[in-house]
Structures are given as structure tokens and as C-alpha cells.
N, C-alpha and C. Protein backbone atom coordinates (compact mmCIF):
# COMPACT_ATOMS: atom_id res chain seq x y z
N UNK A 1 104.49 135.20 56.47
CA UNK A 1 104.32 136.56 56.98
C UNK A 1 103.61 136.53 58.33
N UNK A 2 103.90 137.22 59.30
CA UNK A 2 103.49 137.40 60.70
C UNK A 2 102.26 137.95 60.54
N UNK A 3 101.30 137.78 61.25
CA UNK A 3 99.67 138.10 61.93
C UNK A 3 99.66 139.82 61.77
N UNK A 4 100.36 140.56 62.30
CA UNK A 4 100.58 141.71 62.42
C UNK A 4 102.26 142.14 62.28
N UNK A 5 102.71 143.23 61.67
CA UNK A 5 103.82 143.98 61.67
C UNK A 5 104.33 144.43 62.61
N UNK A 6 105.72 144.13 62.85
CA UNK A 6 106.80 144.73 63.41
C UNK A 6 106.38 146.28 63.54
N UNK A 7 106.36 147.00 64.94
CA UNK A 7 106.34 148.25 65.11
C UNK A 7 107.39 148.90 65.91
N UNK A 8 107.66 149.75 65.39
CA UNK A 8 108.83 150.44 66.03
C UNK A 8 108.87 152.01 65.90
N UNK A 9 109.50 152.73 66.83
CA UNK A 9 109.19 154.01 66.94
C UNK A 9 111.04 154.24 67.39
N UNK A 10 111.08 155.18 66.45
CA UNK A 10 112.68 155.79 66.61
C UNK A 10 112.54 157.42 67.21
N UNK A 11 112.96 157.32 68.31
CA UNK A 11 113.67 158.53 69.02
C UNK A 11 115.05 159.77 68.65
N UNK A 12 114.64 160.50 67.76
CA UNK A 12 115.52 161.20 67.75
C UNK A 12 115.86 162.98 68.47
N UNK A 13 116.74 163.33 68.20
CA UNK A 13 117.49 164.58 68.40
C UNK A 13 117.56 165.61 67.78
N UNK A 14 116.64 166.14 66.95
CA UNK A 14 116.98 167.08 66.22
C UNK A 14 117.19 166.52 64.95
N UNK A 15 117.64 167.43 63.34
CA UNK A 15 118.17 167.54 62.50
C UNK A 15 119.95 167.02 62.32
N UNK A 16 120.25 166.49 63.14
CA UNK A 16 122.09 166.70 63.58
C UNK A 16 121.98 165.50 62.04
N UNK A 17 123.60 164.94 62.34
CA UNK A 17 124.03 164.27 61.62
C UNK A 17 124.03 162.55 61.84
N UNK A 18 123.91 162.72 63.84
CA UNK A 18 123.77 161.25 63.83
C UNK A 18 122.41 161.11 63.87
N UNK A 19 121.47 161.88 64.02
CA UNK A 19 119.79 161.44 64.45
C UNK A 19 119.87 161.43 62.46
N UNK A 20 120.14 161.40 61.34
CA UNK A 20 119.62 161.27 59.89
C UNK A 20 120.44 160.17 59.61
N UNK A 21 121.49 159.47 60.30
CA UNK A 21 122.57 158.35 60.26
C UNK A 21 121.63 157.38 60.58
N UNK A 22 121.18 157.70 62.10
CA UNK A 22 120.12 156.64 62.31
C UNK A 22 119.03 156.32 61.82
N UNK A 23 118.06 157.54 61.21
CA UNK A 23 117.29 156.86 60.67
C UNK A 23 117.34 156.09 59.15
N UNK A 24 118.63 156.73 58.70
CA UNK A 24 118.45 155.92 57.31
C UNK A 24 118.85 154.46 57.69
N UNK A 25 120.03 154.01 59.07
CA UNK A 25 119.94 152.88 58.92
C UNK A 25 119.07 151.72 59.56
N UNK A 26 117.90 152.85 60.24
CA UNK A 26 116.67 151.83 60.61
C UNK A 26 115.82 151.88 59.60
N UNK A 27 116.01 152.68 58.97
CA UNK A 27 114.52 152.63 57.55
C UNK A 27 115.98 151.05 56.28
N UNK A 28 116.74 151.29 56.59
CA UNK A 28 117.40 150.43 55.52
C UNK A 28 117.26 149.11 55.67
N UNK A 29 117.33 148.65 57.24
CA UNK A 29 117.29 147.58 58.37
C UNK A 29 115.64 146.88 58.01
N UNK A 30 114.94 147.76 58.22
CA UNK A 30 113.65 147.47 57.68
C UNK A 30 112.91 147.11 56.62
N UNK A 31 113.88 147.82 55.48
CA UNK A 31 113.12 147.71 54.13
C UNK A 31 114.20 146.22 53.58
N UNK A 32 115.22 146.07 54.29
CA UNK A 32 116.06 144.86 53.77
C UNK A 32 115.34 143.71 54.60
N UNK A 33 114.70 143.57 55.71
CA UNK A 33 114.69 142.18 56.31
C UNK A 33 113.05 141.95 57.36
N UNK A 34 112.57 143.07 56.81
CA UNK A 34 111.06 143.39 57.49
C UNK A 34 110.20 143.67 55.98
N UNK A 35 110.60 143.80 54.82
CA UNK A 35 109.91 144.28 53.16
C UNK A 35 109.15 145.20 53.96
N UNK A 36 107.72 145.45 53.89
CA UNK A 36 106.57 146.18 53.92
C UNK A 36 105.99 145.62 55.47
N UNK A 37 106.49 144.83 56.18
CA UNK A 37 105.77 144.04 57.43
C UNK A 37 105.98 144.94 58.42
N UNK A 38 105.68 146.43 58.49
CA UNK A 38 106.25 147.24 59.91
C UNK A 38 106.28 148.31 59.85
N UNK A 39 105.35 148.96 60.94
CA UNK A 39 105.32 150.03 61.22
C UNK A 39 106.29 151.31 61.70
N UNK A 40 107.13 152.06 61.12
CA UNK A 40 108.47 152.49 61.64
C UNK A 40 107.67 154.45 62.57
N UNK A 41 107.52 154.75 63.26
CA UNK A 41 106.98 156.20 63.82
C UNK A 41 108.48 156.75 64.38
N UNK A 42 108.89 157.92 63.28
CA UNK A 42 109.66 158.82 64.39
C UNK A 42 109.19 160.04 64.98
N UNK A 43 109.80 160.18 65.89
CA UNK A 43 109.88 160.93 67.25
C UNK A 43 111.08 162.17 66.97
N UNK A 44 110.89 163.36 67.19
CA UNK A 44 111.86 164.41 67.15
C UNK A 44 111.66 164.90 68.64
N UNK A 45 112.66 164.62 69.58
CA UNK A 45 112.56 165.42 70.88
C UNK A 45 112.67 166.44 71.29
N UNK A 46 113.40 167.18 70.36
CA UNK A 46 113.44 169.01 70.05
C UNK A 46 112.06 169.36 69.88
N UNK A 47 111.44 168.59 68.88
CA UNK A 47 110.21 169.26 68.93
C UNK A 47 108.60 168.89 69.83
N UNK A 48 108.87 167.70 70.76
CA UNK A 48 107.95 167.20 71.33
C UNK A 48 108.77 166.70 72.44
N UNK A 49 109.20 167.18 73.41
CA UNK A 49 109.85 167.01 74.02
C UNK A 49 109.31 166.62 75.26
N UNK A 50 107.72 166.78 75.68
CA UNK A 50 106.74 166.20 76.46
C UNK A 50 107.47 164.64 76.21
N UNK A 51 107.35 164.00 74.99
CA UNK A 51 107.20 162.59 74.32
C UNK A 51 108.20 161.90 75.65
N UNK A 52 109.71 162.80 76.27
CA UNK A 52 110.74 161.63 76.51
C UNK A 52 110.66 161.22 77.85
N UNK A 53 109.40 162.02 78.82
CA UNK A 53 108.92 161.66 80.20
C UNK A 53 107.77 160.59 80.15
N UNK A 54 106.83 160.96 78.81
CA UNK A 54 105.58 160.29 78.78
C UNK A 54 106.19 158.78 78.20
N UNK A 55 107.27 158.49 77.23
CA UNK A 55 107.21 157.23 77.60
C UNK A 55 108.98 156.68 77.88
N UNK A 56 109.10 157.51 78.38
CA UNK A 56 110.54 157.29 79.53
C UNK A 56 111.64 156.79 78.76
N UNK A 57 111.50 157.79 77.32
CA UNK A 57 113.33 157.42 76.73
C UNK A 57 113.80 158.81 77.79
N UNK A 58 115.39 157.87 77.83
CA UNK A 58 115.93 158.95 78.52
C UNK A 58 117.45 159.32 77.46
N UNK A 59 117.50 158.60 76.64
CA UNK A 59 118.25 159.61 75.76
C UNK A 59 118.10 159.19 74.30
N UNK A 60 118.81 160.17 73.37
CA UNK A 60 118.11 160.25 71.99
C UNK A 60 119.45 159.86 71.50
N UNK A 61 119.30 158.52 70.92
CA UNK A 61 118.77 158.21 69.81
C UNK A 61 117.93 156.48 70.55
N UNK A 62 116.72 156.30 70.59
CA UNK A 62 116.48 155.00 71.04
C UNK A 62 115.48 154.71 70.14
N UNK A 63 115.54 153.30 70.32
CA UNK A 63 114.30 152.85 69.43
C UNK A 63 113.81 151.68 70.06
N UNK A 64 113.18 151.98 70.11
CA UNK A 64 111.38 150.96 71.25
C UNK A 64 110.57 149.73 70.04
N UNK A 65 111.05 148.43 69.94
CA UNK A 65 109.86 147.59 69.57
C UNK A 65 108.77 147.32 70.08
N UNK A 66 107.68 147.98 69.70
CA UNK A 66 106.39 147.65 70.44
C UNK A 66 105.98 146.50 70.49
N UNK A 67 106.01 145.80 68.66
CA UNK A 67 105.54 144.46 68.63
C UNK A 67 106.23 144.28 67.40
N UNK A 68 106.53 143.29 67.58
CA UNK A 68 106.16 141.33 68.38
C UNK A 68 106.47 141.44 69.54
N UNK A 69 105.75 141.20 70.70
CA UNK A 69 106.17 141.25 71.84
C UNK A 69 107.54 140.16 72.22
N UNK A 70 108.55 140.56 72.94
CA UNK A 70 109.06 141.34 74.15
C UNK A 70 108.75 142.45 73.73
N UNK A 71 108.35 143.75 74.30
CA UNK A 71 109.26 145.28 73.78
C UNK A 71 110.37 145.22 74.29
N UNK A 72 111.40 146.10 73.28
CA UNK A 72 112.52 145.86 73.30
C UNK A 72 113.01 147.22 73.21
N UNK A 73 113.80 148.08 74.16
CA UNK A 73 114.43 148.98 73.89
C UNK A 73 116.07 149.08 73.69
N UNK A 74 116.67 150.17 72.68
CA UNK A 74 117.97 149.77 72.15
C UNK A 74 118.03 151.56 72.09
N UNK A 75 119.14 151.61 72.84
CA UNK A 75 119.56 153.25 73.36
C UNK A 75 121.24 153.11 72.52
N UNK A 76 121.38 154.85 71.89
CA UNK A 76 122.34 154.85 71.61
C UNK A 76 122.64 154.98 70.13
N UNK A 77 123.75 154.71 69.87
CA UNK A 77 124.42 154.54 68.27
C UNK A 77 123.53 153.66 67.34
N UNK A 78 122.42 153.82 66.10
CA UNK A 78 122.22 153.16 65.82
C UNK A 78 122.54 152.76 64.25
N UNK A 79 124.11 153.07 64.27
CA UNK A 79 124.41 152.44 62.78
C UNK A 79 124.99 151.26 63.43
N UNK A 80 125.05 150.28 64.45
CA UNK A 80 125.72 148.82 64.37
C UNK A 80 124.70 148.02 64.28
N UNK A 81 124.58 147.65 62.92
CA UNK A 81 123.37 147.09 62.60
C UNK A 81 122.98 145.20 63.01
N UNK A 82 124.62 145.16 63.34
CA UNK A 82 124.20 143.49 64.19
C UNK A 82 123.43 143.29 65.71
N UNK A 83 123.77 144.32 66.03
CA UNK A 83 123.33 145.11 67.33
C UNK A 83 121.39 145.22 67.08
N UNK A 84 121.24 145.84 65.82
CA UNK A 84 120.04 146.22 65.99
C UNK A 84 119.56 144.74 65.81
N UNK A 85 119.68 144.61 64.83
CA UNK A 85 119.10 143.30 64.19
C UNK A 85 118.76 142.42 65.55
N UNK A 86 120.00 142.12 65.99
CA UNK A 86 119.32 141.10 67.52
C UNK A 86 118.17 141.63 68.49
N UNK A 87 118.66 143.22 68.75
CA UNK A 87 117.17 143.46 69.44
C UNK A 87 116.20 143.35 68.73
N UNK A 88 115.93 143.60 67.32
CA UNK A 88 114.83 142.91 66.99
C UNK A 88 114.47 141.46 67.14
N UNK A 89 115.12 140.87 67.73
CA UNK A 89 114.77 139.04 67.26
C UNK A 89 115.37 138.77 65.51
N UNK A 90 115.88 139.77 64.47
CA UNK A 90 115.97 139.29 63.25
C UNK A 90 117.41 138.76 63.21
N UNK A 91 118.41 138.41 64.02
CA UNK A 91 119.62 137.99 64.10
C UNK A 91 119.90 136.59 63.25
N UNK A 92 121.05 136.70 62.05
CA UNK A 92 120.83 135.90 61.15
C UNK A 92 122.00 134.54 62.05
N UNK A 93 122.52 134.96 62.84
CA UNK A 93 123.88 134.10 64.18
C UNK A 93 123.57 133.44 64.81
């Protein structure tokens, strides 16, 4: 087990259909290959919409690894979960 947990903060859009797509498949992503090791914070930009200047997502749906350092940002569609997996570093390829 790592020193400290994987943190990540998901950017979404509202209530829609793809911002609840994405988060179930980053909470799924997480609970399959991170167990309990990680901090997941979402973000609703409808309702805090200060949030997407102060730390410069510029569109919704993104998700920011804070740590393990690199940070790593991944903009866009996030049900391609081979996609995610590599920006995390968890790429099984």
C-alpha cells in the first residue's frame, strides 16, 4: 500500500446523464483497482462555478490527479476506462 492515497477530484456538469455516467465509472475505477487507497472530491460547476477559473478546468467533465505526483489532468468522456486507468499510472498494458 502507498504512503498516502490517490487523490482525485472529478469535475462535473450538472445532474445530466453523462456527468452520473462519469461518476459511477470513476467511483467503479476506484473501488476496483485503488480498494479504500483514495481520495475521490466532486465538483458540480452549475453550482460553484467560481471552482472552473480558480483551478482552470476549462470543460466539464475533467478529472485532476492531485497525488501521486505527476498531476494529471484527463478532459472529456469519462466512461473509456483504459483511457482513465493510464492517466492514472494504473494501466494493466
Amino acid at each position: 500500500m502507498r504512503a498516502e492515497p490517490y487523490w482525485l477530484q472529478l469535475y462535473v456538469a450538472g445532474n445530466t446523464e453523462q456527468s452520473l455516467r462519469s461518476l459511477r465509472n470513476i467511483r467503479r475505477i476506484c473501488e476496483s483497482k485503488l480498494s479504500k487507497d483514495y481520495l475521490l472530491e466532486i465538483f458540480d460547476l452549475y453550482q460553484q462555478p467560481e471552482l472552473a477559473s480558480r483551478v482552470q478546468v476549462i470543460a466539464a467533465q475533467t478529472l485532476i490527479k492531485l497525488f501521486p505526483l505527476p498531476v494529471r489532468r484527463l478532459v472529456g468522456d469519462m466512461t473509456n476506462t483504459d483511457k482513465i486507468l493510464s492517466s492514472l499510472g494504473l494501466a494493466t498494458g
